[in-house]
C-alpha atoms as a PDB file:
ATOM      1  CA  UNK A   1     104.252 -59.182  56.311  1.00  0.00           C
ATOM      2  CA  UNK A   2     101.078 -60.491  57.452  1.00  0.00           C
ATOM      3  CA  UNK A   3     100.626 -64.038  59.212  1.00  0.00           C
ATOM      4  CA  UNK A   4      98.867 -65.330  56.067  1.00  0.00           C
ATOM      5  CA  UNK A   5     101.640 -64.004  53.371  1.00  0.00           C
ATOM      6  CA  UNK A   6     104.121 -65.745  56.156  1.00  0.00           C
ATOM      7  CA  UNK A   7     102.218 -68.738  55.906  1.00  0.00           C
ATOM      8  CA  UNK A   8     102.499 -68.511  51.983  1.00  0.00           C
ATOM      9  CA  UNK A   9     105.837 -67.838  52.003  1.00  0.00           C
ATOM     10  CA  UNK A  10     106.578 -71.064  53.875  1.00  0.00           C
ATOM     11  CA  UNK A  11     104.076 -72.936  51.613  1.00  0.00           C
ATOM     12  CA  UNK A  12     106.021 -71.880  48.407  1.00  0.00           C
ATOM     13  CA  UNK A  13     109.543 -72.577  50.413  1.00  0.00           C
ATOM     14  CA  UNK A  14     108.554 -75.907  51.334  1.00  0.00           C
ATOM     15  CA  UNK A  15     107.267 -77.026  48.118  1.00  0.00           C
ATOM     16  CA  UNK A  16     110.749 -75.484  46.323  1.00  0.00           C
ATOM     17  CA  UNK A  17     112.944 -77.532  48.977  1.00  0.00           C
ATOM     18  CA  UNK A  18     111.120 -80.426  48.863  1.00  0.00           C
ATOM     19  CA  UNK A  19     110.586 -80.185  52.236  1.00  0.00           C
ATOM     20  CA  UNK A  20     108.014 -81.849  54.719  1.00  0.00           C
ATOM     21  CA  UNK A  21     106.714 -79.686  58.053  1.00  0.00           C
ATOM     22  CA  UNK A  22     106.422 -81.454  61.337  1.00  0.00           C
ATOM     23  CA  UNK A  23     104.121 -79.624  63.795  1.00  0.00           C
ATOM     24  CA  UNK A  24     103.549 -80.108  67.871  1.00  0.00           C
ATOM     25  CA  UNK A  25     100.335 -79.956  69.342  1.00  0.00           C
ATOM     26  CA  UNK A  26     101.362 -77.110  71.576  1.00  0.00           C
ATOM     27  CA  UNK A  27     102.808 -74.925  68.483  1.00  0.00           C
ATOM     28  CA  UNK A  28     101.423 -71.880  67.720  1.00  0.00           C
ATOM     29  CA  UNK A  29      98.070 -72.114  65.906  1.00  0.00           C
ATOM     30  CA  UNK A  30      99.493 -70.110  62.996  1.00  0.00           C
ATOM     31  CA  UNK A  31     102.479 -72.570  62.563  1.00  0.00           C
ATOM     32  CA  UNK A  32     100.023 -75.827  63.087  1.00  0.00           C
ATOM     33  CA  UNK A  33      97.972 -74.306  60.012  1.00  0.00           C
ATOM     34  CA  UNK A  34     100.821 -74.563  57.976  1.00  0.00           C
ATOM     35  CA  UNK A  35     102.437 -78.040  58.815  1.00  0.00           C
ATOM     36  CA  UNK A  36     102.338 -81.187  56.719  1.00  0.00           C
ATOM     37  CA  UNK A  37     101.443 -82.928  59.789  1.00  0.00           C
ATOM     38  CA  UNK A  38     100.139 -82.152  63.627  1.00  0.00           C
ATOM     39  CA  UNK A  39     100.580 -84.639  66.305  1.00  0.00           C
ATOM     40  CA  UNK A  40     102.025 -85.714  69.479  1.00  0.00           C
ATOM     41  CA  UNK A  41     105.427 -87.017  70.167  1.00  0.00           C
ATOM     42  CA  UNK A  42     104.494 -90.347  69.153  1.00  0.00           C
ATOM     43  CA  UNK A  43     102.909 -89.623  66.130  1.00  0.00           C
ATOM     44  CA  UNK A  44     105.151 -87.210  65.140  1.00  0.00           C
ATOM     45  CA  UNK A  45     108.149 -89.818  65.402  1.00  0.00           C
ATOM     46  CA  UNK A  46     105.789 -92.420  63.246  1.00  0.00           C
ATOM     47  CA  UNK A  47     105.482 -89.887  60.990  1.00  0.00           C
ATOM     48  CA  UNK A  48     108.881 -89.106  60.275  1.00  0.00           C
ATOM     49  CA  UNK A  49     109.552 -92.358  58.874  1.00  0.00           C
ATOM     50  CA  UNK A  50     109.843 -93.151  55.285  1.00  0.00           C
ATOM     51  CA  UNK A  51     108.614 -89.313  53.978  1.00  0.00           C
ATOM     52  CA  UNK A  52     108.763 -88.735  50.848  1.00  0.00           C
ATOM     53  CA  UNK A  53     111.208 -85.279  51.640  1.00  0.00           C
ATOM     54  CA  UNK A  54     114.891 -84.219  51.090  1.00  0.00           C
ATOM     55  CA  UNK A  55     114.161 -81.567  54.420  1.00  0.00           C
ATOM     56  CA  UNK A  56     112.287 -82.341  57.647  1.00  0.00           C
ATOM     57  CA  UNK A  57     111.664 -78.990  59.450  1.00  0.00           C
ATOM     58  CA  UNK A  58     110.266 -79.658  62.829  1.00  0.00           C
ATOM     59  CA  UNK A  59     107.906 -76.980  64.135  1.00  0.00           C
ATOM     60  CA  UNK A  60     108.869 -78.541  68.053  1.00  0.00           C
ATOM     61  CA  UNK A  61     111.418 -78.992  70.603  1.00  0.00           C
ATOM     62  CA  UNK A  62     115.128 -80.164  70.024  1.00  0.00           C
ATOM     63  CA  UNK A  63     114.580 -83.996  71.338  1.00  0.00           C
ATOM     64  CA  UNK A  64     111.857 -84.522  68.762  1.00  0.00           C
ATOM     65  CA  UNK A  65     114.192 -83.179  66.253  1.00  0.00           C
ATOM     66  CA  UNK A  66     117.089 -85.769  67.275  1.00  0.00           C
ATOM     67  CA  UNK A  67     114.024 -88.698  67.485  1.00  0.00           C
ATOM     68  CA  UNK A  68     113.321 -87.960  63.864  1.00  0.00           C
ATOM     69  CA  UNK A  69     117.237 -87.594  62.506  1.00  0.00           C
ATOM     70  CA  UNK A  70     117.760 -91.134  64.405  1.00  0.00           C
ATOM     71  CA  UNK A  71     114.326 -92.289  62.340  1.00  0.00           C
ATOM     72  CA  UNK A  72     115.536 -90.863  58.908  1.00  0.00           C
ATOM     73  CA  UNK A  73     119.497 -90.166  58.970  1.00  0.00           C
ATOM     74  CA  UNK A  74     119.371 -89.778  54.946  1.00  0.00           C
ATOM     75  CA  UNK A  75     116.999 -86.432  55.379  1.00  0.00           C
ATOM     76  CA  UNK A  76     117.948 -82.575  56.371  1.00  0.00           C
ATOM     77  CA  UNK A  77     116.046 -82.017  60.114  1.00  0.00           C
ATOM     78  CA  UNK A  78     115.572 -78.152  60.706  1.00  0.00           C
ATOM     79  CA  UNK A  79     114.518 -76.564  63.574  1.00  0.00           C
ATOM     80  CA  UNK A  80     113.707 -73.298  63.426  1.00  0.00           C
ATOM     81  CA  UNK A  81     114.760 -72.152  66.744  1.00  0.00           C
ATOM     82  CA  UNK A  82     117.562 -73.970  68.680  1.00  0.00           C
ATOM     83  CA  UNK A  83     117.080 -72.654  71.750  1.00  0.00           C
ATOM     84  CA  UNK A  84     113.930 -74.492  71.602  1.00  0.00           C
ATOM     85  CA  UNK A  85     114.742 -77.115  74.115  1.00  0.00           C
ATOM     86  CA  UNK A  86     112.446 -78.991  76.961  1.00  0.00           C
ATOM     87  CA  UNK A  87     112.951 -78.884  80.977  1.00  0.00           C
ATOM     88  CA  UNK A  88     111.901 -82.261  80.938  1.00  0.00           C
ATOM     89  CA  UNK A  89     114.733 -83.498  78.811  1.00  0.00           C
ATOM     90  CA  UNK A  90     117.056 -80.972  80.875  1.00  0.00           C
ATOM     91  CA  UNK A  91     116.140 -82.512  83.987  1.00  0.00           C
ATOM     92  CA  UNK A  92     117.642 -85.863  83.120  1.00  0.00           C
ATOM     93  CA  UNK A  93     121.329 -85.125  82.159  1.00  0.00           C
ATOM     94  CA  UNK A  94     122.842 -88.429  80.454  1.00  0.00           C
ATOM     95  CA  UNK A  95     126.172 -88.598  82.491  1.00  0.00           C
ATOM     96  CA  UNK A  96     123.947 -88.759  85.961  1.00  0.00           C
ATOM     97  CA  UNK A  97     121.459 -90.864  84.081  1.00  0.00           C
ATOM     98  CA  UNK A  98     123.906 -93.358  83.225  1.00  0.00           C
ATOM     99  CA  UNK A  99     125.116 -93.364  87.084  1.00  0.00           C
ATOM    100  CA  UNK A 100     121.554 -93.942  88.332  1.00  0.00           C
ATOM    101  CA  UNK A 101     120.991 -97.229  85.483  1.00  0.00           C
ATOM    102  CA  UNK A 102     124.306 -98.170  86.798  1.00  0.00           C
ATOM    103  CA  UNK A 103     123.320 -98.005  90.219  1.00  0.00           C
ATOM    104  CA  UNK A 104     120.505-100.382  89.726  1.00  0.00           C
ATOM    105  CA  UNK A 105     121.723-103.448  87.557  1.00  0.00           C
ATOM    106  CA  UNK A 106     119.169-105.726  86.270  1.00  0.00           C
ATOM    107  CA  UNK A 107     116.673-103.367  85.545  1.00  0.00           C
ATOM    108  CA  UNK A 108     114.720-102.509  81.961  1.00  0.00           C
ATOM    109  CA  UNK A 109     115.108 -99.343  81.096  1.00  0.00           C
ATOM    110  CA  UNK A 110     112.325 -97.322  79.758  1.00  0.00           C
ATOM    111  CA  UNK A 111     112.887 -93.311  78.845  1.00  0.00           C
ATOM    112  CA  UNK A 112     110.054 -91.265  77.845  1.00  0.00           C
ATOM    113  CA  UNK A 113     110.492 -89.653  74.348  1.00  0.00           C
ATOM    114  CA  UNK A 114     110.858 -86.416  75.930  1.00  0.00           C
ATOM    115  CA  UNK A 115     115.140 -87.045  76.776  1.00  0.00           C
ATOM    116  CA  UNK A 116     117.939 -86.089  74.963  1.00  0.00           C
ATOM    117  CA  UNK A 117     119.591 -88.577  72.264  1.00  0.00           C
ATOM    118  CA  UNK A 118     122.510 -89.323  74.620  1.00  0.00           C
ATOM    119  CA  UNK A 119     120.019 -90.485  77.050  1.00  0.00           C
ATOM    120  CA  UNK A 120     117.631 -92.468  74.387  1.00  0.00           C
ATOM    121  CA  UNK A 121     121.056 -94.179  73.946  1.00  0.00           C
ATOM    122  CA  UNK A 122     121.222 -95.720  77.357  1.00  0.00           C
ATOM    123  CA  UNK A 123     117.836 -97.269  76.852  1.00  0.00           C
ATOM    124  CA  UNK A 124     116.165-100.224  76.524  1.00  0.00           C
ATOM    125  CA  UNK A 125     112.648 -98.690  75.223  1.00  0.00           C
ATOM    126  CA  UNK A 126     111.452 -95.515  75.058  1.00  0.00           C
ATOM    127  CA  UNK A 127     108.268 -94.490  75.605  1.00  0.00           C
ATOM    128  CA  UNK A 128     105.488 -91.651  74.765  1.00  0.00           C
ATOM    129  CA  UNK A 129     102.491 -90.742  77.123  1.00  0.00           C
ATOM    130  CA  UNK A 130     100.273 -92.224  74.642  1.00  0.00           C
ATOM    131  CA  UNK A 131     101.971 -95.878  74.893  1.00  0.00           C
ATOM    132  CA  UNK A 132     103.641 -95.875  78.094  1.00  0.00           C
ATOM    133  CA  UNK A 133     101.359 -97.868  79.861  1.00  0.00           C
ATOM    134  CA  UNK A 134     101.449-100.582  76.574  1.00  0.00           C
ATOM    135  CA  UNK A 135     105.422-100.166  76.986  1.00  0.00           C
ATOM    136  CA  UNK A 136     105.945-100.996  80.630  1.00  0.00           C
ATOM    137  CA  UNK A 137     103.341-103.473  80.341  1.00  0.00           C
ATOM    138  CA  UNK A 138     105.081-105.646  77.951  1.00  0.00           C
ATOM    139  CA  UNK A 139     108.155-105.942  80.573  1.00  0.00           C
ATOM    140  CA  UNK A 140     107.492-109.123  82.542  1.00  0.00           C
ATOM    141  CA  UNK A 141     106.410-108.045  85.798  1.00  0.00           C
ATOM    142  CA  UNK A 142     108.776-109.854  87.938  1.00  0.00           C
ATOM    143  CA  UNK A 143     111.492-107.542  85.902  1.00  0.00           C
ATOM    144  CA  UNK A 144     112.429-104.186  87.776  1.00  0.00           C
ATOM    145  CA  UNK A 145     111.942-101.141  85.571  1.00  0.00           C
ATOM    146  CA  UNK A 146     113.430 -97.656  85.474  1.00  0.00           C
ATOM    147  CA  UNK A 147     112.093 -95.197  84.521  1.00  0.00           C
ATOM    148  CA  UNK A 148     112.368 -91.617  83.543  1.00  0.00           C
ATOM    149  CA  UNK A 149     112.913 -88.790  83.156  1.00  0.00           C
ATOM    150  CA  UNK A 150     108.903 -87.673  84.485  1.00  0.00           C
ATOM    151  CA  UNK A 151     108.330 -88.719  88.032  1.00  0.00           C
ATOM    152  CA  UNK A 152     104.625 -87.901  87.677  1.00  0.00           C
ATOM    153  CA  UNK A 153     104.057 -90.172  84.212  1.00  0.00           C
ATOM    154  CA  UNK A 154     106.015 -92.285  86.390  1.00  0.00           C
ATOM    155  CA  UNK A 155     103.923 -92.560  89.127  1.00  0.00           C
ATOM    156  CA  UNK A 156     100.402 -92.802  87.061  1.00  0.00           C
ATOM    157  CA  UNK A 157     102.039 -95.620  85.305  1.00  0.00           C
ATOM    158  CA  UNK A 158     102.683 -97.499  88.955  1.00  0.00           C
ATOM    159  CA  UNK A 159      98.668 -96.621  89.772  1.00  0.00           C
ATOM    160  CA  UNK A 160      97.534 -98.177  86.865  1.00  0.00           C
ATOM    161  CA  UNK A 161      99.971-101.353  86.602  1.00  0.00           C
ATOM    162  CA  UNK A 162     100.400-102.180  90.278  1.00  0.00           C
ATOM    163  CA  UNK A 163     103.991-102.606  89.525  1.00  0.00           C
ATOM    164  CA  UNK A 164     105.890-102.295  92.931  1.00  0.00           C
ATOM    165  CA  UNK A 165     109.411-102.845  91.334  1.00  0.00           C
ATOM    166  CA  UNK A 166     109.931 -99.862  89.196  1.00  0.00           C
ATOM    167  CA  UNK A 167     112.048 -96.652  89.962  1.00  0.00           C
ATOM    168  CA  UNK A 168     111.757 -93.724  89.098  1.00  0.00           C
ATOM    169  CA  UNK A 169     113.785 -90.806  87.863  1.00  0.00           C
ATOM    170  CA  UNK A 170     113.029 -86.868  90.340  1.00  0.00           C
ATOM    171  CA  UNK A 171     112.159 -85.028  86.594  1.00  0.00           C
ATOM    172  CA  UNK A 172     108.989 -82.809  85.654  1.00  0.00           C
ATOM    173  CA  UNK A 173     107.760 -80.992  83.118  1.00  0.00           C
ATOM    174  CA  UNK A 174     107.872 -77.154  84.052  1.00  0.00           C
ATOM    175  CA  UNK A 175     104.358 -76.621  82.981  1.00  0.00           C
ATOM    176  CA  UNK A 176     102.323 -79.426  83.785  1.00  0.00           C
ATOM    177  CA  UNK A 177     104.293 -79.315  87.571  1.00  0.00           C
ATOM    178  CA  UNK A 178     102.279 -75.479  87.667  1.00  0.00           C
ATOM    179  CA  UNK A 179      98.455 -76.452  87.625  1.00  0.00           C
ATOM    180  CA  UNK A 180      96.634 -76.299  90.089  1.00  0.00           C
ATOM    181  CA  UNK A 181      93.933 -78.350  91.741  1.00  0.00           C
ATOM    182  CA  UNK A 182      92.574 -75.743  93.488  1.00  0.00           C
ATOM    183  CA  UNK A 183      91.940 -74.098  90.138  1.00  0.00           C
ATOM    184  CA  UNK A 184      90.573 -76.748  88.574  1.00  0.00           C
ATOM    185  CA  UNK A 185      88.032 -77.413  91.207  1.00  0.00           C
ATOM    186  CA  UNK A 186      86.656 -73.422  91.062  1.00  0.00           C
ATOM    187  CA  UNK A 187      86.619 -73.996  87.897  1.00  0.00           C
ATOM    188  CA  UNK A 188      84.480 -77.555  87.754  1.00  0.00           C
ATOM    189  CA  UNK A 189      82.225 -75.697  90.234  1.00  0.00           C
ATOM    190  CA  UNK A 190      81.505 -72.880  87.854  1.00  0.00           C
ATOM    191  CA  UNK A 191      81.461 -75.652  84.764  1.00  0.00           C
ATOM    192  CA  UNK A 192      79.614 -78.737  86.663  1.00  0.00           C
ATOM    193  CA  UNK A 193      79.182 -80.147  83.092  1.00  0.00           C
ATOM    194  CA  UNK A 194      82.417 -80.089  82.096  1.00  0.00           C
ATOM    195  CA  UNK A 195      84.455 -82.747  81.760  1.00  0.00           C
ATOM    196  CA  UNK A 196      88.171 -82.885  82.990  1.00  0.00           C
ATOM    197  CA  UNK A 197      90.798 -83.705  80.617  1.00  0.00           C
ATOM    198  CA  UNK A 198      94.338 -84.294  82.214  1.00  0.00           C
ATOM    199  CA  UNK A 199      97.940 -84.895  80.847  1.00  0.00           C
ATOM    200  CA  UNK A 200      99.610 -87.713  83.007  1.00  0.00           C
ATOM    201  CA  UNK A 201     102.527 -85.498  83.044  1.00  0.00           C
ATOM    202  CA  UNK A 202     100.226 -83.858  85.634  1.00  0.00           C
ATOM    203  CA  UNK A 203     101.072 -84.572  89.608  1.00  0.00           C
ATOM    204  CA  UNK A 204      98.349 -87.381  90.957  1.00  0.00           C
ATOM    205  CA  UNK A 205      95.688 -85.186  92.767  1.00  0.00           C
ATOM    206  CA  UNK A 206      94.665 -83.560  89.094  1.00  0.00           C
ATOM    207  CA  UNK A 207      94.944 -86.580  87.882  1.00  0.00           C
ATOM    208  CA  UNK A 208      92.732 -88.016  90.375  1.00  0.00           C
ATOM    209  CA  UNK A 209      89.967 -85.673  89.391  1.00  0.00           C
ATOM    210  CA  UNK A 210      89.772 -86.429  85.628  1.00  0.00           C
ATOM    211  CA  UNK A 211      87.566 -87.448  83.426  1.00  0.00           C
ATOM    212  CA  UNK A 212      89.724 -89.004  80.990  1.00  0.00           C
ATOM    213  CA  UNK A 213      93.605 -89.065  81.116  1.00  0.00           C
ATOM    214  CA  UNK A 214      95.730 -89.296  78.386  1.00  0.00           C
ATOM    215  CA  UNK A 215      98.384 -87.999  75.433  1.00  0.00           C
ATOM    216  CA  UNK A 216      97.178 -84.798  73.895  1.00  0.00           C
ATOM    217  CA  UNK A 217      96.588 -86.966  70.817  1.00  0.00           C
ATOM    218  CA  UNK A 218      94.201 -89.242  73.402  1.00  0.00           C
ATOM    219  CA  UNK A 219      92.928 -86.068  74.589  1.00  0.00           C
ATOM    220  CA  UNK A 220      91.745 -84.640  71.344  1.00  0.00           C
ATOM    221  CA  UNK A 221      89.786 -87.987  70.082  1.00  0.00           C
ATOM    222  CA  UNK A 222      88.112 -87.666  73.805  1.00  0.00           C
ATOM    223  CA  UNK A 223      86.632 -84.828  73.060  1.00  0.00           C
ATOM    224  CA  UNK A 224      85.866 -85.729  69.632  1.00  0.00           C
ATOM    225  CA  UNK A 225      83.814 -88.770  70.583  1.00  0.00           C
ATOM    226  CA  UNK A 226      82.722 -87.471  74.100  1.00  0.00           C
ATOM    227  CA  UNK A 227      78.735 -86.020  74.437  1.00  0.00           C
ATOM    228  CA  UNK A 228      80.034 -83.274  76.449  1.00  0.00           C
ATOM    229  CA  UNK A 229      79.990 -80.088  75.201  1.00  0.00           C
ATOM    230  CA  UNK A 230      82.190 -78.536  77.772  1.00  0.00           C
ATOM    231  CA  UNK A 231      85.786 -79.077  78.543  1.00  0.00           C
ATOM    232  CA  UNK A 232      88.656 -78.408  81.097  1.00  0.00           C
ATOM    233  CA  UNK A 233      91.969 -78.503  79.425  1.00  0.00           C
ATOM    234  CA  UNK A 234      94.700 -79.091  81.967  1.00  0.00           C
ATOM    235  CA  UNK A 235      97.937 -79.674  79.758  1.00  0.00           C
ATOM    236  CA  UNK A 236      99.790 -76.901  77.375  1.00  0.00           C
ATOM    237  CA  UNK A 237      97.013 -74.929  76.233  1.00  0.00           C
ATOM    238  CA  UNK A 238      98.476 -75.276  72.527  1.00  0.00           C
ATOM    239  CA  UNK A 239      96.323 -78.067  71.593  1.00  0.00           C
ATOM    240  CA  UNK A 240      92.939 -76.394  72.337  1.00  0.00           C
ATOM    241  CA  UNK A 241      93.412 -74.440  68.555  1.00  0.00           C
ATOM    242  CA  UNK A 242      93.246 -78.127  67.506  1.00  0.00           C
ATOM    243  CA  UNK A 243      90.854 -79.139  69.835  1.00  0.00           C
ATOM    244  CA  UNK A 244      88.311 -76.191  68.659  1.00  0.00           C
ATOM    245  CA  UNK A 245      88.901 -76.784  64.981  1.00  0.00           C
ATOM    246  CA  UNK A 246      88.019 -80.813  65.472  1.00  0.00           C
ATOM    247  CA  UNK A 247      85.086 -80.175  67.290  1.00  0.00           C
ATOM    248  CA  UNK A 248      83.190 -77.015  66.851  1.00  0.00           C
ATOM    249  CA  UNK A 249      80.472 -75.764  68.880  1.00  0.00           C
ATOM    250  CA  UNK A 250      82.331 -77.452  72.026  1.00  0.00           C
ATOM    251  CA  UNK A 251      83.927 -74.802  74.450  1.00  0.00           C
ATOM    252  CA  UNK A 252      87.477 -75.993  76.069  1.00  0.00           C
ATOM    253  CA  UNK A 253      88.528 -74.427  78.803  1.00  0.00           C
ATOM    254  CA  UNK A 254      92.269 -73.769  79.789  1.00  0.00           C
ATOM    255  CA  UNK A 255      93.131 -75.071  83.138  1.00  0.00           C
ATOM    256  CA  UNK A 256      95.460 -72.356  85.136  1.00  0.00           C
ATOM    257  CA  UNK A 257      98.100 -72.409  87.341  1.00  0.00           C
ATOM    258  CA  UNK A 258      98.358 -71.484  90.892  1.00  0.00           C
ATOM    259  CA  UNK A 259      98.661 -67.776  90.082  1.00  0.00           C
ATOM    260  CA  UNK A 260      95.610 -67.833  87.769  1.00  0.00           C
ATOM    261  CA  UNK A 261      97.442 -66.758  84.877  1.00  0.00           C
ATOM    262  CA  UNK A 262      96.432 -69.235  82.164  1.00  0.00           C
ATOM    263  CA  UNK A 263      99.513 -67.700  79.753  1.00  0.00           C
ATOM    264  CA  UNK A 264     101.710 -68.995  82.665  1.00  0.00           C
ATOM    265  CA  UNK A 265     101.001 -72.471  81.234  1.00  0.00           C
ATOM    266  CA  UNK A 266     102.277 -71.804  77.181  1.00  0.00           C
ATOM    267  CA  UNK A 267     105.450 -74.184  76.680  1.00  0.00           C
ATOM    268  CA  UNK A 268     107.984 -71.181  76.547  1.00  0.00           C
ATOM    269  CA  UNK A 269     110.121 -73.259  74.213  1.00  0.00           C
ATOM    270  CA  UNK A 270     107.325 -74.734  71.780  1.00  0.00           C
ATOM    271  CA  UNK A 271     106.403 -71.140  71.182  1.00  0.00           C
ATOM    272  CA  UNK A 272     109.824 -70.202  70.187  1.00  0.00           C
ATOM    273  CA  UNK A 273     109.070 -71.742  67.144  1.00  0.00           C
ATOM    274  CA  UNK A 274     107.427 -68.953  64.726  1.00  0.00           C
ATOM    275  CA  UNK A 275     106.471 -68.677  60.611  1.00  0.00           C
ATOM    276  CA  UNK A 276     110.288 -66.526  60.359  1.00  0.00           C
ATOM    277  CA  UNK A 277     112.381 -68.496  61.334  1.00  0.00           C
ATOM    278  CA  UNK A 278     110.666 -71.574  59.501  1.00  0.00           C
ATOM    279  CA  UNK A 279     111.198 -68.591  56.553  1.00  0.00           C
ATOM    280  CA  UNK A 280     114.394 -68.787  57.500  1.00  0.00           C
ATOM    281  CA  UNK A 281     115.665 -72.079  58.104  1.00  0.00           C
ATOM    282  CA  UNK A 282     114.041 -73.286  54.944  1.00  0.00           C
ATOM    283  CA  UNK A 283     115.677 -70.170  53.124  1.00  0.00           C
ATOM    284  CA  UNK A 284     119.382 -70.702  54.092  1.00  0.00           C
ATOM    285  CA  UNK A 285     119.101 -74.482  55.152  1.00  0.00           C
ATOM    286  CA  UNK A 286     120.316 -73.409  58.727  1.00  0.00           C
ATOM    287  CA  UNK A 287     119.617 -74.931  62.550  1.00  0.00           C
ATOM    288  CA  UNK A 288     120.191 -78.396  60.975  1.00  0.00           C
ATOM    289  CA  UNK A 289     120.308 -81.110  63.447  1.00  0.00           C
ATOM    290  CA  UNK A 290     123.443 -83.480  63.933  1.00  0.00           C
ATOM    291  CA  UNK A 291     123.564 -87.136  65.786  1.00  0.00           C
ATOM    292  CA  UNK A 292     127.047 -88.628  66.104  1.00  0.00           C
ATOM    293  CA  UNK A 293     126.517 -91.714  64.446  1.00  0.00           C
ATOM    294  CA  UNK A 294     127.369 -94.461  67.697  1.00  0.00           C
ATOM    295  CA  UNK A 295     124.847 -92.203  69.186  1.00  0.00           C
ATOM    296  CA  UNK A 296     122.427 -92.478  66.752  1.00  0.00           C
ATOM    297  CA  UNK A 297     123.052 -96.346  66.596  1.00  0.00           C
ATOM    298  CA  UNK A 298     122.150 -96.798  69.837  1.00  0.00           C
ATOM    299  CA  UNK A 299     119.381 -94.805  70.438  1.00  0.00           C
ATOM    300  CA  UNK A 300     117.657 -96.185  67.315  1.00  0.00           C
ATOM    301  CA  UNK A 301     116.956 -99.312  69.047  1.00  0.00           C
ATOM    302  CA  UNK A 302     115.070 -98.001  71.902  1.00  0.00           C
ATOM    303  CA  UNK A 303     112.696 -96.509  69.871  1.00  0.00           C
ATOM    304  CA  UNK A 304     112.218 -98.703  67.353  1.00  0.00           C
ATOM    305  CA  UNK A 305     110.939-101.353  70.110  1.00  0.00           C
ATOM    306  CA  UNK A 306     108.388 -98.231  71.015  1.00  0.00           C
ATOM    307  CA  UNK A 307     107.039 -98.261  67.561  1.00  0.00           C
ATOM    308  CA  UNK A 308     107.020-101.812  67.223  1.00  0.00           C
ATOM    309  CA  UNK A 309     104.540-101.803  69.864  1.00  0.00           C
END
């Protein structure tokens, strides 16, 4: 079959099944065509509330499908791969995550979004790269903070508050932790008009040498409202299909890592995620995603605080 008789196939599946598709930024461009709704992490988990769906399939990574089963427990969630996982969330385990939050007592907890269930569970708030800064800014600053699992959203957040009381979790992200400033800067010298557009999962030097810094939702309205016409995309080059269709006649630019290879810097698990296996999870109603309910209980807290905000 051809991508656009996939595509119609999952157009006619969802619309039989009643169901609703959830798309990441950093999906393939095919899948993002097809989706109900595109958006980060944090507007993917607003979005999940209160659809009007008996299925959710999310076109993502496993934590996002937990965050949205916690949001809407009476709804199906599908993913169509479950391999489809995040090194983030791996680097943060929950049983050594609980030992580190019991090794500091007294502190607030904040988790990014990007953690497993177990670990959303043993938080206070989570958090999304487009409202962390919002989130650790309405703790009282005399309170100590943890946070995790991203030691380099972890450390941006510290520039930018001042806060010298808050701890932070030894996780990255597999492909921001791979750019390279060296590569950015050839490439600024061959684009000197180009702006700089960095994801705060990023380490600091890149993120020293942006022009704007932000979620890839943040990102994208950047370059929507920005006069530039040129851009350097240094996150997971997924969201420059959305970037291009928001804003044409601007050129974006993906950012690559040390070894030059800008395909080095695809989320290996976001692009898991393909029109067959939606085809097929929506088909036979497979890959469905389970939260034991004292889990779900207790991580449902946490992030309703983070959309409260």
């Amino acid at each position: 079959m051809t991508t656009e008789e996939l595509q119609e196939r999952v157009l006619r599946l969802k619309k039989e099944k009643r169901a609703v598709l959830l798309a990441h930024y950093y999906t393939r461009a095919e899948v993002q065509q097809v989706a109900d709704f595109v958006g980060d992490s944090l507007q993917l988990a607003r979005a999940a509330v209160g659809l009007d769906a008996d299925i959710i399939v999310f076109a993502g990574v496993r934590f996002m499908g937990e965050t949205a089963k916690v949001l809407s427990p009476d709804k199906k969630v599908l993913m169509p791969d479950p391999e489809a996982g995040c090194s983030l969330a791996d680097s943060c385990p929950a049983d050594e995550f609980a030992r580190f939050v019991k090794a500091h007592p007294g502190h607030t907890v904040v988790s990014y979004v990007n953690t497993s269930v177990e670990v959303k569970a043993l938080t206070d708030i989570v958090c999304t790269s487009g409202n962390a800064l919002e989130v650790v800014g309405s703790i009282p600053p005399e309170v100590p903070v943890i946070f995790g699992p991203d030691r380099n959203l972890g450390s941006y957040i510290i520039s930018k508050t001042g806060r010298d009381n808050m701890v932070l979790w030894n996780g990255a992200c597999h492909v921001h932790e791979q750019f390279s400033l060296e590569a950015v800067l050839a490439l600024k010298k061959e684009h000197p008009a180009a702006k700089v557009l960095v994801h705060p999962e990023c380490k600091e030097q890149l993120v020293m040498v942006a022009d704007h810094v932000g979620s890839t939702a943040s990102l994208l309205s950047y370059a929507r409202t920005s006069d530039a016409d040129e851009f350097i995309v240094v996150t997971e080059p997924g969201i420059i299909f959305k970037m291009r269709q928001a804003c044409p006649g601007k050129t974006f630019i993906p950012a690559p890592p040390s070894e030059g290879d800008c395909a080095c810097n695809d989320c290996s698990y976001m692009k898991l995620v393909t029109l067959p296996k939606i085809i097929d999870v929506l088909t036979n109603l497979s890959n469905e995603i389970t939260v034991p309910e004292d889990i779900a209980k207790a991580a449902l807290k946490p992030i309703m605080r983070m959309l409260e905000l």
